[in-house]
Protein backbone atom coordinates (compact mmCIF):
# COMPACT_ATOMS: atom_id res chain seq x y z
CA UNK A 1 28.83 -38.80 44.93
CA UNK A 2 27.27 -36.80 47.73
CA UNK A 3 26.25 -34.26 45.02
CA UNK A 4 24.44 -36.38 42.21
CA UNK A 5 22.64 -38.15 45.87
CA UNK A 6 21.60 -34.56 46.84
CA UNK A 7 20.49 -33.56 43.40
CA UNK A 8 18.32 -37.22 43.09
CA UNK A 9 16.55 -36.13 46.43
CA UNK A 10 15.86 -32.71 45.28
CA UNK A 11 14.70 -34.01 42.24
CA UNK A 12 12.28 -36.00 44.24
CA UNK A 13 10.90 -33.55 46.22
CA UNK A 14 10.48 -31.49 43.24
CA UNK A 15 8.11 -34.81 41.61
CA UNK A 16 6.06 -34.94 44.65
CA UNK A 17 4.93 -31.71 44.65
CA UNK A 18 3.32 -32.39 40.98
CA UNK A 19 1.09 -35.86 42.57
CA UNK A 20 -2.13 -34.76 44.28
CA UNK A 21 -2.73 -35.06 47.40
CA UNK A 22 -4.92 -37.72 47.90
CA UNK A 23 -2.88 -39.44 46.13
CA UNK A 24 -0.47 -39.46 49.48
CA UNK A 25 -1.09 -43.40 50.69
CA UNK A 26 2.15 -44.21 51.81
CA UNK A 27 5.76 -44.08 51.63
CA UNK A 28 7.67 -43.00 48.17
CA UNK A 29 10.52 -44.60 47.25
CA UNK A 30 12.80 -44.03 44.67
CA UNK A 31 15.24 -46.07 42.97
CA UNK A 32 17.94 -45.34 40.12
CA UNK A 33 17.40 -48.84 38.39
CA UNK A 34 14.28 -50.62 37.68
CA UNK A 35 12.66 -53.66 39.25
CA UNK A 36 12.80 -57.62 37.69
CA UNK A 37 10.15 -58.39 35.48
CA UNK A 38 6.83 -59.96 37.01
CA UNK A 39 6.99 -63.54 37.65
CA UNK A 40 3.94 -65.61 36.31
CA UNK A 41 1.99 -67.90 39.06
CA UNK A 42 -1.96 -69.27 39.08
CA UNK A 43 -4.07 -67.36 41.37
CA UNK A 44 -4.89 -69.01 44.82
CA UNK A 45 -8.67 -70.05 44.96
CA UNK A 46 -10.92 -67.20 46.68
CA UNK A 47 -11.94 -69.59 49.45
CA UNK A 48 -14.65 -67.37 51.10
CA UNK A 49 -17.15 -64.49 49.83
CA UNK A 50 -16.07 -60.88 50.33
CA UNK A 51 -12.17 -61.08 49.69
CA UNK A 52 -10.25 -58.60 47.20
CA UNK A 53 -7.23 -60.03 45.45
CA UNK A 54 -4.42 -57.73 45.61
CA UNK A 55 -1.63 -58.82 43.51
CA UNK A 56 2.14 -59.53 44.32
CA UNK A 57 4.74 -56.89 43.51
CA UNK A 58 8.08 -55.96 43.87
CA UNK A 59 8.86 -53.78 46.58
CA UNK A 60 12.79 -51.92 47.95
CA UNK A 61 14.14 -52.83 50.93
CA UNK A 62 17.85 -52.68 52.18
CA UNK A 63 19.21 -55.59 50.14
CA UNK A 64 17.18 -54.75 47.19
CA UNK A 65 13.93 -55.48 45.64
CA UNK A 66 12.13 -57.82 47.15
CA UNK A 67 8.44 -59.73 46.15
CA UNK A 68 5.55 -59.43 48.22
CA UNK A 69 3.57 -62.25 48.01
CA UNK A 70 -0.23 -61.67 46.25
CA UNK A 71 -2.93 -62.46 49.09
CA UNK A 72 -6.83 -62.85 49.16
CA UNK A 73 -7.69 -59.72 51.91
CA UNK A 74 -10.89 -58.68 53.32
CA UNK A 75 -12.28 -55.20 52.37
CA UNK A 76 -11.76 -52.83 54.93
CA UNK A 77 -15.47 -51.53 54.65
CA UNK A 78 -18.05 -52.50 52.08
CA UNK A 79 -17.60 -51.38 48.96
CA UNK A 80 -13.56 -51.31 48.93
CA UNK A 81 -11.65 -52.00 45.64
CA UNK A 82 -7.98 -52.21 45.83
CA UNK A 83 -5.89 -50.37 43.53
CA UNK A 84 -2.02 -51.27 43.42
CA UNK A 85 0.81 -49.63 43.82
CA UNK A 86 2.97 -49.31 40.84
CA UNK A 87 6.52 -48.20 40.17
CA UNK A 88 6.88 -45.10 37.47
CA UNK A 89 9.97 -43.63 35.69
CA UNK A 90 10.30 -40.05 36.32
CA UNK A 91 13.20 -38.38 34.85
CA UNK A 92 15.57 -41.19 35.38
CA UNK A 93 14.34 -42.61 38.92
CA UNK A 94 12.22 -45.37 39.41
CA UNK A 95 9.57 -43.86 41.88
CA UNK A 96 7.06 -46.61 43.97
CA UNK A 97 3.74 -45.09 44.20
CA UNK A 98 1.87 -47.13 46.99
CA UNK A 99 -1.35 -48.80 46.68
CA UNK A 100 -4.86 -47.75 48.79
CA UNK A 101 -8.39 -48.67 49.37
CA UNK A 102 -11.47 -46.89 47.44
CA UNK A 103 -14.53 -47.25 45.69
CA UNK A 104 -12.91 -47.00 42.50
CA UNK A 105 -9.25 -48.56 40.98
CA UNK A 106 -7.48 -46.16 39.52
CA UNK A 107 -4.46 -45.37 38.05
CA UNK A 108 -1.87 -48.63 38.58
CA UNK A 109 0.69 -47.30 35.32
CA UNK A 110 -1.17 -49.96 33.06
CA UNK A 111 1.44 -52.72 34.73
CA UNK A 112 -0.76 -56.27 34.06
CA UNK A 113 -0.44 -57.83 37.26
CA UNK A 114 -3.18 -60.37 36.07
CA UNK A 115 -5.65 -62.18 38.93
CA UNK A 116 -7.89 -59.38 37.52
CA UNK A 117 -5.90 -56.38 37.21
CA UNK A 118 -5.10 -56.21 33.46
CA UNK A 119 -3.73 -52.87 33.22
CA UNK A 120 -7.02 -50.90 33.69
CA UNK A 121 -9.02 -51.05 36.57
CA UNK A 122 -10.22 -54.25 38.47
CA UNK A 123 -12.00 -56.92 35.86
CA UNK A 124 -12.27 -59.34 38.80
CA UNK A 125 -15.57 -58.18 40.09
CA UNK A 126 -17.86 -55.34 41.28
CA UNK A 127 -19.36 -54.66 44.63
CA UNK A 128 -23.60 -55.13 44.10
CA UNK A 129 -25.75 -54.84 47.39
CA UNK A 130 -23.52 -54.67 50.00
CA UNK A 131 -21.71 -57.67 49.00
CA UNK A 132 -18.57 -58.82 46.09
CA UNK A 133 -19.89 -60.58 43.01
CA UNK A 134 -16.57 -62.16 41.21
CA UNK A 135 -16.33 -62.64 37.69
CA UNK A 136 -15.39 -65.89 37.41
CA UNK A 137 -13.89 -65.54 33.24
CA UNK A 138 -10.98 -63.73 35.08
CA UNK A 139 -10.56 -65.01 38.32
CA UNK A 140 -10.51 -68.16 40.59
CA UNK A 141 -13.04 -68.85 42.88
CA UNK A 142 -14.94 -71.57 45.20
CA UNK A 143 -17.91 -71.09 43.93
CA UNK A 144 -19.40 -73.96 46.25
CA UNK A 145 -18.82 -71.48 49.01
CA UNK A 146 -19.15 -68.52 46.61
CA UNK A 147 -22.47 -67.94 44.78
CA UNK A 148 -22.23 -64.11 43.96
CA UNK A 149 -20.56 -65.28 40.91
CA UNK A 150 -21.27 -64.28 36.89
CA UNK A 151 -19.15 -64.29 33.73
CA UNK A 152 -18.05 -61.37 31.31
CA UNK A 153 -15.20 -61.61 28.49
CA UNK A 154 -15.48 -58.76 27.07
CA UNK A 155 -14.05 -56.83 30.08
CA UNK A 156 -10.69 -58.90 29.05
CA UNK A 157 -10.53 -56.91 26.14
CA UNK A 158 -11.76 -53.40 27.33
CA UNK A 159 -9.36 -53.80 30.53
CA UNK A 160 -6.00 -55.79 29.19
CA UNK A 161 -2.64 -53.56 28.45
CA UNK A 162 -0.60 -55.85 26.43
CA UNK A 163 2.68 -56.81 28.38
CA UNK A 164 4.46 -59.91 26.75
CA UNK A 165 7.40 -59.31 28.50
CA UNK A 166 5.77 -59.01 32.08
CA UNK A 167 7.81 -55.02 32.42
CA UNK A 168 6.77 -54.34 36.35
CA UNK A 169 6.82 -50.68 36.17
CA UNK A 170 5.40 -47.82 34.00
CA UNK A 171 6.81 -45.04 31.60
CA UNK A 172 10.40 -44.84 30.67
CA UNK A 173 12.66 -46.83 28.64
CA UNK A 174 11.32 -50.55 28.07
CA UNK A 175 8.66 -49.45 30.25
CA UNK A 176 4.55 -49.94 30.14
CA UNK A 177 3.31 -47.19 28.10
CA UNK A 178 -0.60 -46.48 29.30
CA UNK A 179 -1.79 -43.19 29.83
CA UNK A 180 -4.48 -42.64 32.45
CA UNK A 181 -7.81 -43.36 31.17
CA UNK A 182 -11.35 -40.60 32.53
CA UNK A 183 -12.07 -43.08 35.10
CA UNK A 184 -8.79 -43.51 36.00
CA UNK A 185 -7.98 -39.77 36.55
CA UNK A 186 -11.28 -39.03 38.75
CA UNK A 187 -10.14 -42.02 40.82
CA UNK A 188 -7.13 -40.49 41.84
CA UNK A 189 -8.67 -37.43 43.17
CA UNK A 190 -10.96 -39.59 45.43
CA UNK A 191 -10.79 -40.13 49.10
CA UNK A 192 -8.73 -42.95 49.68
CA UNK A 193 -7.69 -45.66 52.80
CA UNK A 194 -4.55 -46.38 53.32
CA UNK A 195 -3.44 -50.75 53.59
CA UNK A 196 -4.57 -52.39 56.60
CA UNK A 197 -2.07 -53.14 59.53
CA UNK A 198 -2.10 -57.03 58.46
CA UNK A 199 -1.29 -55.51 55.04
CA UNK A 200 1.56 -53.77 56.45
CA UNK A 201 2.74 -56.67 58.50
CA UNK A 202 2.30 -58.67 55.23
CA UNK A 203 5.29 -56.95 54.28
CA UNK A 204 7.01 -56.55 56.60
CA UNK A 205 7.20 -60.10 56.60
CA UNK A 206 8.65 -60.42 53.02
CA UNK A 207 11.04 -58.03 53.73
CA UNK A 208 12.93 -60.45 56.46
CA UNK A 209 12.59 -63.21 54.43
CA UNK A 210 15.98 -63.74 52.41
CA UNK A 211 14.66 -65.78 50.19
CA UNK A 212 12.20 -63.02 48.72
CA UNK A 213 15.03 -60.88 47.71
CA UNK A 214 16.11 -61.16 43.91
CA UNK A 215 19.46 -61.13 44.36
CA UNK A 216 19.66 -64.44 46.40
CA UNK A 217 16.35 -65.72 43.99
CA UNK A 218 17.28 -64.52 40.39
CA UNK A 219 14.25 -63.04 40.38
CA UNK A 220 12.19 -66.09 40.77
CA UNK A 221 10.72 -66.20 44.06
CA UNK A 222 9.40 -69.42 46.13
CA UNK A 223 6.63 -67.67 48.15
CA UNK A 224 4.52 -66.09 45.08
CA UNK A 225 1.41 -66.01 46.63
CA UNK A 226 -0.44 -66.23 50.66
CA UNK A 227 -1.16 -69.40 52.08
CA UNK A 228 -4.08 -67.87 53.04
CA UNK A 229 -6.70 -64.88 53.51
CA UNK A 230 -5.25 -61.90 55.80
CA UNK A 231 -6.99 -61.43 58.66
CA UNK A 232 -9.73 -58.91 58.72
CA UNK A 233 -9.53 -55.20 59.79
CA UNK A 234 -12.48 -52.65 59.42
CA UNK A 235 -11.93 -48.60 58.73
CA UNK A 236 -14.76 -46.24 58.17
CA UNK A 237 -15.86 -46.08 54.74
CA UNK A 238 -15.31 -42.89 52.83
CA UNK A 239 -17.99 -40.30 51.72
CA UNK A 240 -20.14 -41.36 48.89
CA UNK A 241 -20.31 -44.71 47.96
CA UNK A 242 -21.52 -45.67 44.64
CA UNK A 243 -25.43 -46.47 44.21
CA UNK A 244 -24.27 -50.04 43.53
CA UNK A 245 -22.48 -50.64 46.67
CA UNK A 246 -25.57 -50.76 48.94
CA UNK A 247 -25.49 -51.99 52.90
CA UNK A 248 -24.85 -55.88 53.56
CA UNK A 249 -27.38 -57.69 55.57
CA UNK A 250 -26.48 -57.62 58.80
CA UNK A 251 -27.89 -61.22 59.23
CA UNK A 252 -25.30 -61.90 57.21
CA UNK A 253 -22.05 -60.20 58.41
CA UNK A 254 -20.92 -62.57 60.50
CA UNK A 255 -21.01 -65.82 57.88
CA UNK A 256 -20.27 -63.59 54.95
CA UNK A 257 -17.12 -61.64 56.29
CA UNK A 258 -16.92 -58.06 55.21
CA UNK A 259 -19.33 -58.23 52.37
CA UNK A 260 -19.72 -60.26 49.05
CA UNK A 261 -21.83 -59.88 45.78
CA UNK A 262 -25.46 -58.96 45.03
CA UNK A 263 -27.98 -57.30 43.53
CA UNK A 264 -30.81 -55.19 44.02
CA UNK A 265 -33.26 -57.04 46.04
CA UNK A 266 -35.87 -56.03 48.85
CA UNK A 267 -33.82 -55.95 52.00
CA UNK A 268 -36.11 -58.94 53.69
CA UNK A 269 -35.00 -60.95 51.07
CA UNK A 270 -32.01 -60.22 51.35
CA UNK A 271 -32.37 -61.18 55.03
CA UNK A 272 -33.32 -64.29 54.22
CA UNK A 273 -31.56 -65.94 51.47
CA UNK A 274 -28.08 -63.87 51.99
CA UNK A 275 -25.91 -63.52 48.44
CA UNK A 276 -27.92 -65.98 46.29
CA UNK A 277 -30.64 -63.76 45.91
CA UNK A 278 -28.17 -60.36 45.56
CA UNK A 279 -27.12 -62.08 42.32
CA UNK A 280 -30.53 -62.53 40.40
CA UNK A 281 -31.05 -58.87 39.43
CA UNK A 282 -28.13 -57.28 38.21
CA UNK A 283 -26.33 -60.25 36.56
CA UNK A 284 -29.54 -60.98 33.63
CA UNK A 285 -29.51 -57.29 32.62
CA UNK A 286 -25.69 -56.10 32.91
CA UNK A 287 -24.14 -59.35 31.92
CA UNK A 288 -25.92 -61.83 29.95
CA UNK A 289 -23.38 -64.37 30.43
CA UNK A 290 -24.33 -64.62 34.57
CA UNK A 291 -24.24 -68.21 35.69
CA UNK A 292 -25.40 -67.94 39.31
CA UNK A 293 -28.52 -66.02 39.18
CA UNK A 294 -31.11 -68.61 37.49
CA UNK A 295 -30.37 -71.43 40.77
CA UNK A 296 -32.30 -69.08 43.44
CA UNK A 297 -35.31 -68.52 40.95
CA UNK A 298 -36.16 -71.88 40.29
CA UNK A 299 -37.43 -73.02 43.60
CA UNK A 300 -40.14 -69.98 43.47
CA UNK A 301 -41.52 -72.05 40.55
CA UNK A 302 -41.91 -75.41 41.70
CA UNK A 303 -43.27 -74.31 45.07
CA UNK A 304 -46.85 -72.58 43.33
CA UNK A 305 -47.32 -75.76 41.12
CA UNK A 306 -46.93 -78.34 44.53
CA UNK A 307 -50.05 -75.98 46.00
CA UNK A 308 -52.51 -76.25 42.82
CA UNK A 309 -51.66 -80.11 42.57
CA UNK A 310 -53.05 -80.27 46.14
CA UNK A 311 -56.35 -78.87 45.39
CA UNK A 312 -57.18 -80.98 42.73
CA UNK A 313 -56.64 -84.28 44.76
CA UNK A 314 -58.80 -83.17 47.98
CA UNK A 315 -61.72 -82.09 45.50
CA UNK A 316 -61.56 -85.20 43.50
CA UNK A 317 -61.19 -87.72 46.42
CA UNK A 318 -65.01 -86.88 47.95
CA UNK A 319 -66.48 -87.38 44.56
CA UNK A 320 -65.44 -90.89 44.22
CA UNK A 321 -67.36 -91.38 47.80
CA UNK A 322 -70.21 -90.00 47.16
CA UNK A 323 -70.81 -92.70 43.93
CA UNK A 324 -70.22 -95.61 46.29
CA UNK A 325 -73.35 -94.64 48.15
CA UNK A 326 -76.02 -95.11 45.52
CA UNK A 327 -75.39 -98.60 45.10
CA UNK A 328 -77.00 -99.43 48.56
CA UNK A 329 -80.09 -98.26 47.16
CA UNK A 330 -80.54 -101.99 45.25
CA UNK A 331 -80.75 -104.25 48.54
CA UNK A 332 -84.62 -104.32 47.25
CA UNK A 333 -83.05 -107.11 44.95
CA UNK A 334 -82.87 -109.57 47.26
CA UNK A 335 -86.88 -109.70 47.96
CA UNK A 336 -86.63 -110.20 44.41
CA UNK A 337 -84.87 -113.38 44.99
CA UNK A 338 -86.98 -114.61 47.19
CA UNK A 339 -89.84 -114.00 44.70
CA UNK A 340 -88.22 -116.42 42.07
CA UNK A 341 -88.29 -119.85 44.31
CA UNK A 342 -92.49 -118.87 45.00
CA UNK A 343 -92.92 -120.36 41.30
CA UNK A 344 -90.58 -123.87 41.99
CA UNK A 345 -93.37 -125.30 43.88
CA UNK A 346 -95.86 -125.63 41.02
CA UNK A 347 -93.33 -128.94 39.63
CA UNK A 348 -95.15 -130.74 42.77
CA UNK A 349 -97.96 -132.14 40.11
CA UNK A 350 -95.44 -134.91 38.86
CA UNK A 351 -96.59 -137.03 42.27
CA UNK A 352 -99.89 -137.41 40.58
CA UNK A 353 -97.93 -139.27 37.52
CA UNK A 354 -97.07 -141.46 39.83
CA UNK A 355 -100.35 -142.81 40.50
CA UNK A 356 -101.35 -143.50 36.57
């Protein structure tokens, strides 16, 4: 027994010297049988701009696997995307590779944990501005809070690995088959951030809870998802962020959180009207679909038109008062009057009838 547990270790050691090392985000864990198959729950509402979904998983602990609850989390510096961790068969072991913060999602082993990771990459969104915009075709958002907000379908195609039978780990027998993609392999070789602390207390906090394990839940846990956001945690962002990631507003960090969706706008706009405007830009020529963008354009429409009406009125209202004053010009008339009763007095003849 001590022999096939010594060769399993060595075996191990021997796999981690083949993964990169930036790759190196975490803890590895390996396990000789594979984890339960993903359970299917509805995504909690994104209840405030600037949140990442990262999904619930199956994790090891002493009693077994275990489910980690999915939970809405604040980027750890603008521009983060979260990619998840993933568990791979290697030669007979199940082997947890643990997720981390970048500017890019790479490789997750194609595992569909939905709430916008499909297999490939994130489809829930992309960082524009300084700030999140969500795609609201794939995931569930408040968008009365929310207004960095557009819609694209055809990343459900491009992004989606086919898993009808919700397999929760990659490679192997029975096992997600999805090569990494370009994108995917450059990713990998990226700086990357490990989870937050509140991440890590996250689960922690699963991994006391009895009821999460799948031997006492058949593999159906209660707790799927957070009740609510984690709390937030900034780390310094790595070397060269994308040209679409941009700087948030620092008129709006403190009502915005850690960052949320937008375009590319002036930055006193910016200043001023926060994520609406980010959106206008970037969702009418990438994605013709955008919803949000045409609601901050309209009132620079109707406010020219209110000015020119204004004109009009103060240059017609004078004219009006000058026509009032020719009339006065008649009060000759009334001499005119006074003319008429001269020729009354010539009835004063009939008197002299009287006398015949």
């Amino acid at each position: 027994m001590r022999f096939f547990r010594s060769a399993r270790w060595l075996m191990l050691a021997l796999l981690l010297c083949l993964v990169p090392a930036s790759s190196f985000a975490g803890v590895f864990i390996s396990v000789n049988f594979g984890p339960p198959v993903l359970p299917v729950y509805v995504q909690p509402v994104c209840p405030q701009p600037d949140l990442i979904w990262t999904p619930g998983y199956w994790a090891y602990g002493d009693d077994g696997y275990f489910w980690v609850p999915g939970a809405w989390v604040p980027a750890p510096f603008v521009g983060g995307l979260w990619t998840p961790g993933y568990w791979g068969w290697r030669n007979g072991l199940y082997i947890y590779n643990p997720g981390y913060w970048g500017y890019h999602v790479g490789y997750y082993g194609g595992v569909n944990y939905g709430g916008g990771y499909l297999g490939i990459g994130f489809a829930g969104g992309e960082w524009r501005g300084g700030h999140m915009a969500y795609n609201t075709a794939v995931v569930n958002v408040n968008t009365t809070i929310i207004h960095t907000t557009f819609i694209d379908r055809t990343v459900i195609e491009t992004h989606t690995v086919v898993n009808n039978n919700h397999v929760a780990y990659s490679g192997g027998p029975g096992g997600v088959q999805h090569q990494a993609t370009q994108e995917e392999q450059v990713a990998a070789h990226e700086t990357h951030t490990p989870p937050t602390t509140f991440q890590t207390k996250h689960i922690q906090t699963a991994q006391t809870d009895k009821t999460s394990y799948a031997k006492n839940n058949g593999g159906k846990p209660a707790n799927l998802v957070a009740a609510k956001p984690l709390p937030v945690e900034t780390k310094p962002a790595p070397p060269n962020p994308p040209k679409n990631v941009g700087t948030a507003p620092a008129a709006n960090g403190a009502k915005l959180g850690a960052g949320s969706g937008g375009g590319k706008v002036p930055s006193n706009s910016a200043d001023q009207h926060g994520n609406e405007l980010h959106t206008t830009t970037p969702p009418s020529t990438t994605h013709p679909g955008t919803v949000s963008p045409n609601t901050p354009e309209t009132p620079k429409t109707v406010t020219p038109p209110r000015t020119t009406e204004v004109e009009p009125k103060t240059n017609t209202s004078p004219r009006p008062a000058v026509e009032p004053k020719s009339p006065p010009k008649p009060p000759p008339a009334p001499p005119r009057t006074n003319t008429a009763p001269r020729p009354a007095p010539k009835p004063k003849p009939e008197p002299k009838g009287k006398p015949e």
